[in-house]
C-alpha atoms as a PDB file:
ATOM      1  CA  UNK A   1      52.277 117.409 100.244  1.00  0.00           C
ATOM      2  CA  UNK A   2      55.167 120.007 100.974  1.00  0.00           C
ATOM      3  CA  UNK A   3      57.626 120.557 103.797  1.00  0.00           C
ATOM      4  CA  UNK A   4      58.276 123.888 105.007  1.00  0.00           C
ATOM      5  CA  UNK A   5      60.856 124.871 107.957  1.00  0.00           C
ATOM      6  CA  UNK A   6      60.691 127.620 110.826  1.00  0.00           C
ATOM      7  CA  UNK A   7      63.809 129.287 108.013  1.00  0.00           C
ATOM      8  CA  UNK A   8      62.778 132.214 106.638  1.00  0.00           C
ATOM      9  CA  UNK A   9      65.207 131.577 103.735  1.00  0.00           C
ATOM     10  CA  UNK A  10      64.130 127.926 102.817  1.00  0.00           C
ATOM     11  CA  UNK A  11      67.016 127.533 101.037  1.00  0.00           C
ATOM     12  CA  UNK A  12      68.045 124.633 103.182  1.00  0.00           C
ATOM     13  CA  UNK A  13      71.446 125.748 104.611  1.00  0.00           C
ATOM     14  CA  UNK A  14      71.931 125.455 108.167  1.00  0.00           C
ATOM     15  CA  UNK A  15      74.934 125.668 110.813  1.00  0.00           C
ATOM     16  CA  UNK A  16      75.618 121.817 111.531  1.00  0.00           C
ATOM     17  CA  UNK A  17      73.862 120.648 114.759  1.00  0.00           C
ATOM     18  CA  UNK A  18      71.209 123.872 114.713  1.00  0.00           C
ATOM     19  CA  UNK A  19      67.534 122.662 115.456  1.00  0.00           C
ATOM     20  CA  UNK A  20      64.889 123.381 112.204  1.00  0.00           C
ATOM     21  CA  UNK A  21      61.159 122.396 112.574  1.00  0.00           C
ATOM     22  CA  UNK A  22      59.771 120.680 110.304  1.00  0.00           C
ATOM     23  CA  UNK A  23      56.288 121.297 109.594  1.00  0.00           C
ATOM     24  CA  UNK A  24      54.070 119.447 106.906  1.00  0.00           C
ATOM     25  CA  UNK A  25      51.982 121.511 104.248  1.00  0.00           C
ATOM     26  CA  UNK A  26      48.788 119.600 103.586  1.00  0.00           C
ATOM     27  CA  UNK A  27      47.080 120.654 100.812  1.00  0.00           C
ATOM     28  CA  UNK A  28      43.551 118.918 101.835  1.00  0.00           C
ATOM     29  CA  UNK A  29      41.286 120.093 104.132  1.00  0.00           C
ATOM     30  CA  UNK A  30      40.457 116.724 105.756  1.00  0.00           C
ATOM     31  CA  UNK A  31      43.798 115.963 107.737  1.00  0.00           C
ATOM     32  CA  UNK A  32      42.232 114.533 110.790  1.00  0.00           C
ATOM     33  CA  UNK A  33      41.905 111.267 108.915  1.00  0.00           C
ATOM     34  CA  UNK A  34      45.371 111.298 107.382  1.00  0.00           C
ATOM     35  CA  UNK A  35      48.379 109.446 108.927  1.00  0.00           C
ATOM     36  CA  UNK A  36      51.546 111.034 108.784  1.00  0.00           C
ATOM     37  CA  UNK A  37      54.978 109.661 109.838  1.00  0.00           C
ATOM     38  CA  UNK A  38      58.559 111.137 109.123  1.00  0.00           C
ATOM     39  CA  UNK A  39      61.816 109.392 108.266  1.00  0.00           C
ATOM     40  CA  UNK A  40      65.452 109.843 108.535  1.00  0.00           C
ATOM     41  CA  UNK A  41      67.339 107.936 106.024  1.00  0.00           C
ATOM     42  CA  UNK A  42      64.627 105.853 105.253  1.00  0.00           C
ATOM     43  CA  UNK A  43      64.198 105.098 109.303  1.00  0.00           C
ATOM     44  CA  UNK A  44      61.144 105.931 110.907  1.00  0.00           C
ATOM     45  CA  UNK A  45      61.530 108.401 113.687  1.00  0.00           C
ATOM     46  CA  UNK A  46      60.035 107.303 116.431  1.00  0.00           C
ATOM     47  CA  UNK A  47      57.031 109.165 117.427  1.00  0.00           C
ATOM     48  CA  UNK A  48      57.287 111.516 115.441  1.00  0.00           C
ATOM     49  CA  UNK A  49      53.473 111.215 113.737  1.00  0.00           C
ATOM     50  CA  UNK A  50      51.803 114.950 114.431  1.00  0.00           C
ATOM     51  CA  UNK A  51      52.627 117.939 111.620  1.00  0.00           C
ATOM     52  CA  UNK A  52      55.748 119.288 113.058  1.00  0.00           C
ATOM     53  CA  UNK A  53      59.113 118.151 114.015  1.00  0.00           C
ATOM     54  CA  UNK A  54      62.447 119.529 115.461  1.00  0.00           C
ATOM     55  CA  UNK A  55      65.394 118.167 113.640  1.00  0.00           C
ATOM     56  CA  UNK A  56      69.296 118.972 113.912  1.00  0.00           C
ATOM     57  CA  UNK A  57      71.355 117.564 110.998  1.00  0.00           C
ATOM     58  CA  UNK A  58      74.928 116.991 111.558  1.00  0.00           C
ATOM     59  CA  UNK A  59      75.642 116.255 107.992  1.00  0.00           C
ATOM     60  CA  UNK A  60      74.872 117.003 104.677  1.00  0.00           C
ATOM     61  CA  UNK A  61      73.414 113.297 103.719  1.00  0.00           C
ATOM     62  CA  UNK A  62      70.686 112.966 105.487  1.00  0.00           C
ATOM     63  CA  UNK A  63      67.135 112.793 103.946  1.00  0.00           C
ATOM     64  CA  UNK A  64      63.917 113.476 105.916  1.00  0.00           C
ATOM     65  CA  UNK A  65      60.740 112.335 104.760  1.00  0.00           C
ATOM     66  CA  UNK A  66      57.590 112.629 105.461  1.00  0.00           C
ATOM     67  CA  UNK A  67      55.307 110.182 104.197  1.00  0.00           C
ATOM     68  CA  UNK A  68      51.389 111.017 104.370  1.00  0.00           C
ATOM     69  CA  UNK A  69      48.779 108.003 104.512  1.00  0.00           C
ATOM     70  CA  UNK A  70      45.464 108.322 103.542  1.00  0.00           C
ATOM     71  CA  UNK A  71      42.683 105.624 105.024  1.00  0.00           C
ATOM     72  CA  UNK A  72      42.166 104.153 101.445  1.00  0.00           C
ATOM     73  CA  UNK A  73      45.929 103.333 101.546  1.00  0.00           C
ATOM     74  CA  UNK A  74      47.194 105.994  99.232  1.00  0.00           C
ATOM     75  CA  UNK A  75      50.327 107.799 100.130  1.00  0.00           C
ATOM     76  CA  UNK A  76      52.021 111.003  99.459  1.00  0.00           C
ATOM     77  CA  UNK A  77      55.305 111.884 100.260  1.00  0.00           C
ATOM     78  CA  UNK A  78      57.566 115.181 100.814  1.00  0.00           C
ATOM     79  CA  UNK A  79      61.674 115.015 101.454  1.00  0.00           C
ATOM     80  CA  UNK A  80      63.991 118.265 102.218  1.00  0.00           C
ATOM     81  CA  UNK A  81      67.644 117.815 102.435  1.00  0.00           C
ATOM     82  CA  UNK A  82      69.805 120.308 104.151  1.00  0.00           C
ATOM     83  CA  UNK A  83      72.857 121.661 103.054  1.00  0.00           C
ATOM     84  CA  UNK A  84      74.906 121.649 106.535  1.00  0.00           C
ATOM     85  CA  UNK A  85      77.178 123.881 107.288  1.00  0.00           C
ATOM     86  CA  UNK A  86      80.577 122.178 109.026  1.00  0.00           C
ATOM     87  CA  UNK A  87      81.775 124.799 111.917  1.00  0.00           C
ATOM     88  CA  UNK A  88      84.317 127.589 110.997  1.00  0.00           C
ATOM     89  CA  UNK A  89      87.475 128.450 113.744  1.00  0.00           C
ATOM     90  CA  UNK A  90      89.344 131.799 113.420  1.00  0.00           C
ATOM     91  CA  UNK A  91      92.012 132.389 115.189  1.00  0.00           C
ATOM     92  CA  UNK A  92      94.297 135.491 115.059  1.00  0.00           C
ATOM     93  CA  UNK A  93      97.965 135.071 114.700  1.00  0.00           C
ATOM     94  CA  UNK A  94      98.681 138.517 116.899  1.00  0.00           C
ATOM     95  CA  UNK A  95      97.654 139.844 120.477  1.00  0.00           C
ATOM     96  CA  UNK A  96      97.989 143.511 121.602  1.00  0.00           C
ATOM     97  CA  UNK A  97      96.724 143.550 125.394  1.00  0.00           C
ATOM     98  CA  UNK A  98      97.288 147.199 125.937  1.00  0.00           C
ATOM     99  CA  UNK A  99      94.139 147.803 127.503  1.00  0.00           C
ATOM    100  CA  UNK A 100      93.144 149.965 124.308  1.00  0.00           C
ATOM    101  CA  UNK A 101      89.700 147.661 123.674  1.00  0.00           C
ATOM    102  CA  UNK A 102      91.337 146.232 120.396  1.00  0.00           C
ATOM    103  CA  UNK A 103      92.617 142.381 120.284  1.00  0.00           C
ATOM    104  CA  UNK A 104      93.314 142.877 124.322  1.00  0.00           C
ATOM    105  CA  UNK A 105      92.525 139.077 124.556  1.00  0.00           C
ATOM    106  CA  UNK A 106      93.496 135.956 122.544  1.00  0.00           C
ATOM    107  CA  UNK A 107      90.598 133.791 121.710  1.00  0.00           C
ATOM    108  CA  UNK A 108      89.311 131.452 119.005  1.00  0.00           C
ATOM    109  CA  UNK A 109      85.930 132.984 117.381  1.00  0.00           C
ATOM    110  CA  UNK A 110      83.377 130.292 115.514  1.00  0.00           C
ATOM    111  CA  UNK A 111      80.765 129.935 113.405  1.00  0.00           C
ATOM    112  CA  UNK A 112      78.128 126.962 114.449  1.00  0.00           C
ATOM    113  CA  UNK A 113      78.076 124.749 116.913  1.00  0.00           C
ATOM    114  CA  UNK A 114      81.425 123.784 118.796  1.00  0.00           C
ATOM    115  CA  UNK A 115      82.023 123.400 122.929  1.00  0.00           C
ATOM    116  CA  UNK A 116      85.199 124.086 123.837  1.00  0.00           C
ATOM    117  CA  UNK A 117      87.172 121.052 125.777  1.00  0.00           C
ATOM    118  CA  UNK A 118      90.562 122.551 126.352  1.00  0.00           C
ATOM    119  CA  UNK A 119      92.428 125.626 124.825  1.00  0.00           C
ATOM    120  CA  UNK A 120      96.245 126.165 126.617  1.00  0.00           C
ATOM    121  CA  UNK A 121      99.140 128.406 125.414  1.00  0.00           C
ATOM    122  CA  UNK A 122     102.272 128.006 125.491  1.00  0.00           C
ATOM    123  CA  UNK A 123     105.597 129.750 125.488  1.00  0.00           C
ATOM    124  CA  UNK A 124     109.254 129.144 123.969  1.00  0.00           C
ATOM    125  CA  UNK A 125     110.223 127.093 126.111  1.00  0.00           C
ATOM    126  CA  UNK A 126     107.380 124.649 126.703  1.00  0.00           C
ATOM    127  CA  UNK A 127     105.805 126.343 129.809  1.00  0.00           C
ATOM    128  CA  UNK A 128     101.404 126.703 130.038  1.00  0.00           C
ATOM    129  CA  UNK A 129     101.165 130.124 130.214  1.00  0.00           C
ATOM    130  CA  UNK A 130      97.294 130.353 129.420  1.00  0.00           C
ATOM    131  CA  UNK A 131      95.290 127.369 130.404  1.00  0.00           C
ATOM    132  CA  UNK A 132      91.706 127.988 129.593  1.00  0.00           C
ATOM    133  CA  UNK A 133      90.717 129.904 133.009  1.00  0.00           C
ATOM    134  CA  UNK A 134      88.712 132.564 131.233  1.00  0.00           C
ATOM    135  CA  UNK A 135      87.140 130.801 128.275  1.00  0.00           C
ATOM    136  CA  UNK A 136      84.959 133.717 127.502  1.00  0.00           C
ATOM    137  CA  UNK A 137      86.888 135.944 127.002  1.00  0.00           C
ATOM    138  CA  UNK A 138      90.607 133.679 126.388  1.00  0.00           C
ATOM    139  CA  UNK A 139      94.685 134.652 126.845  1.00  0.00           C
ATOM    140  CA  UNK A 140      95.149 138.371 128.378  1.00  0.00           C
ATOM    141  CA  UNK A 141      98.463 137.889 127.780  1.00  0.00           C
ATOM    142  CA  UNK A 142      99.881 137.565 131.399  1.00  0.00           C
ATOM    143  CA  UNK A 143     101.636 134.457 133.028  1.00  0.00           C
ATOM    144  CA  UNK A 144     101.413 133.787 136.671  1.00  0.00           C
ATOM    145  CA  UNK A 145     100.063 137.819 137.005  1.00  0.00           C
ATOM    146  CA  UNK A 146     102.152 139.565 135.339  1.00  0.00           C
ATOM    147  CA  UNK A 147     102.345 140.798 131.479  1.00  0.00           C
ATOM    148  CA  UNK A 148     104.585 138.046 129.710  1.00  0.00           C
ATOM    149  CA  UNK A 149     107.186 139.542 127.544  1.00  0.00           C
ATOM    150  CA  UNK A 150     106.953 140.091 123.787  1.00  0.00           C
ATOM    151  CA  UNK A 151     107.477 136.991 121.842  1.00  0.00           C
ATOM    152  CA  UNK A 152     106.139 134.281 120.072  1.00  0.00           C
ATOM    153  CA  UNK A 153     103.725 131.866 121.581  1.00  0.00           C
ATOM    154  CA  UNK A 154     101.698 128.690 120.775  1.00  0.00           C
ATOM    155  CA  UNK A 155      98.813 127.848 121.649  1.00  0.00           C
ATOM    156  CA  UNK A 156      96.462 124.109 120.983  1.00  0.00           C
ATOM    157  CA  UNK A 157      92.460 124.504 120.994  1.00  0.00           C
ATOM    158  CA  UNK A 158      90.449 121.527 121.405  1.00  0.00           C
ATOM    159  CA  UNK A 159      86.571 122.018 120.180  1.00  0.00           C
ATOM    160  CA  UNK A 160      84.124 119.307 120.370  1.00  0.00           C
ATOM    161  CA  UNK A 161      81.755 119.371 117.527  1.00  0.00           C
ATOM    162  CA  UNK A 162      77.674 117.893 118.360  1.00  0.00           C
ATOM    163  CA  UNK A 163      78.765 114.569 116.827  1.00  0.00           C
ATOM    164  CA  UNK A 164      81.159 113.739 119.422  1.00  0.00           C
ATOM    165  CA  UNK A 165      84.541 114.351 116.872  1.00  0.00           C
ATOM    166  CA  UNK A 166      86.896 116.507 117.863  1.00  0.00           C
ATOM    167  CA  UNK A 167      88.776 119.309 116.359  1.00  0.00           C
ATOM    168  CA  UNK A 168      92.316 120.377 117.195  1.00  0.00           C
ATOM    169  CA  UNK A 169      93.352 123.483 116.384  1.00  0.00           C
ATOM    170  CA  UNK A 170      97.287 124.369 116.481  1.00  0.00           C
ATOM    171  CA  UNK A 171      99.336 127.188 116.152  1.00  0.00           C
ATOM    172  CA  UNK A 172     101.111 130.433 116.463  1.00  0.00           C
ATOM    173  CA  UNK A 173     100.341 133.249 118.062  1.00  0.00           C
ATOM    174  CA  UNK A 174     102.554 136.624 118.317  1.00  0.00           C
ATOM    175  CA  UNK A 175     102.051 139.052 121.564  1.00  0.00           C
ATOM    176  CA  UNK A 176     102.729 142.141 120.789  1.00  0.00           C
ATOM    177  CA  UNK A 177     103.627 145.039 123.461  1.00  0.00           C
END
């Protein structure tokens, strides 16, 4: 009895939160009469009883298993562990909006799975001047319209990871002209 994922790697490493299938790798020919069941941790997942699964780890410690049953009573069993990837945030520390294609907009860029709740910037003196109205694209570098001047800014970027914690992300950010 084997494990084997929809990866074409199978190394095991996934983005945290990405979905893998699980499918079991039977090496009899008679698996009508077999009774399979998969665990996480230990728990039995609920249903899940046919030769495929769709998981999504959030973290590196959990085990799934799948335990095969044959009528007699014997069992086999199979685990894979996944080595899960926490999300990554970059964030430049510059902005050059001159229309010239080239870091025209401020914006986070990540790796794995993150939704964004909030992202607001901030000028010397305490006034929003960006406050998440174009998410896809992020800060163009006006305020109320018009180019802002120059200068030093900061900006706070809230990202939700699939487990419900959140991540704050604070900082500086310099507009160049």
């Amino acid at each position: 009895v084997a494990i084997t994922t929809d990866e074409d790697d199978q190394n095991f490493r996934i983005n945290q939160g990405e979905k893998v299938v699980l499918t079991a790798d039977i090496s009899t020919q008679n698996t009508g009469d077999l009774s399979l069941s998969w665990l996480e941790n230990g728990l039995v997942i609920a249903g899940a009883t046919g030769e495929s699964i769709e998981v999504q780890p959030l973290s590196d410690d959990i085990v799934y298993t799948l335990v095969v049953r044959t009528p007699n009573g014997c069992e086999s069993f199979a685990e894979v562990v996944f080595d899960v990837v926490e999300p990554i945030v970059e964030i430049p520390n510059a902005v050059t909006p001159n229309g010239d294609g080239t870091n025209d907009y401020f914006n986070y860029f990540s790796s794995g799975n993150l939704q964004l709740v909030s992202f607001e910037v901030f000028n010397r003196w305490g006034q929003r001047v960006y406050n998440n109205e174009t998410p896809d694209t992020g800060w163009n570098g006006e305020f109320k319209g018009k180019p802002a001047p120059s200068d030093l800014y900061i900006y706070i970027i809230v990202l939700r990871r699939l487990d419900g914690s959140e991540l704050a992300e604070k900082g500086e950010v310099t507009l160049i002209r």
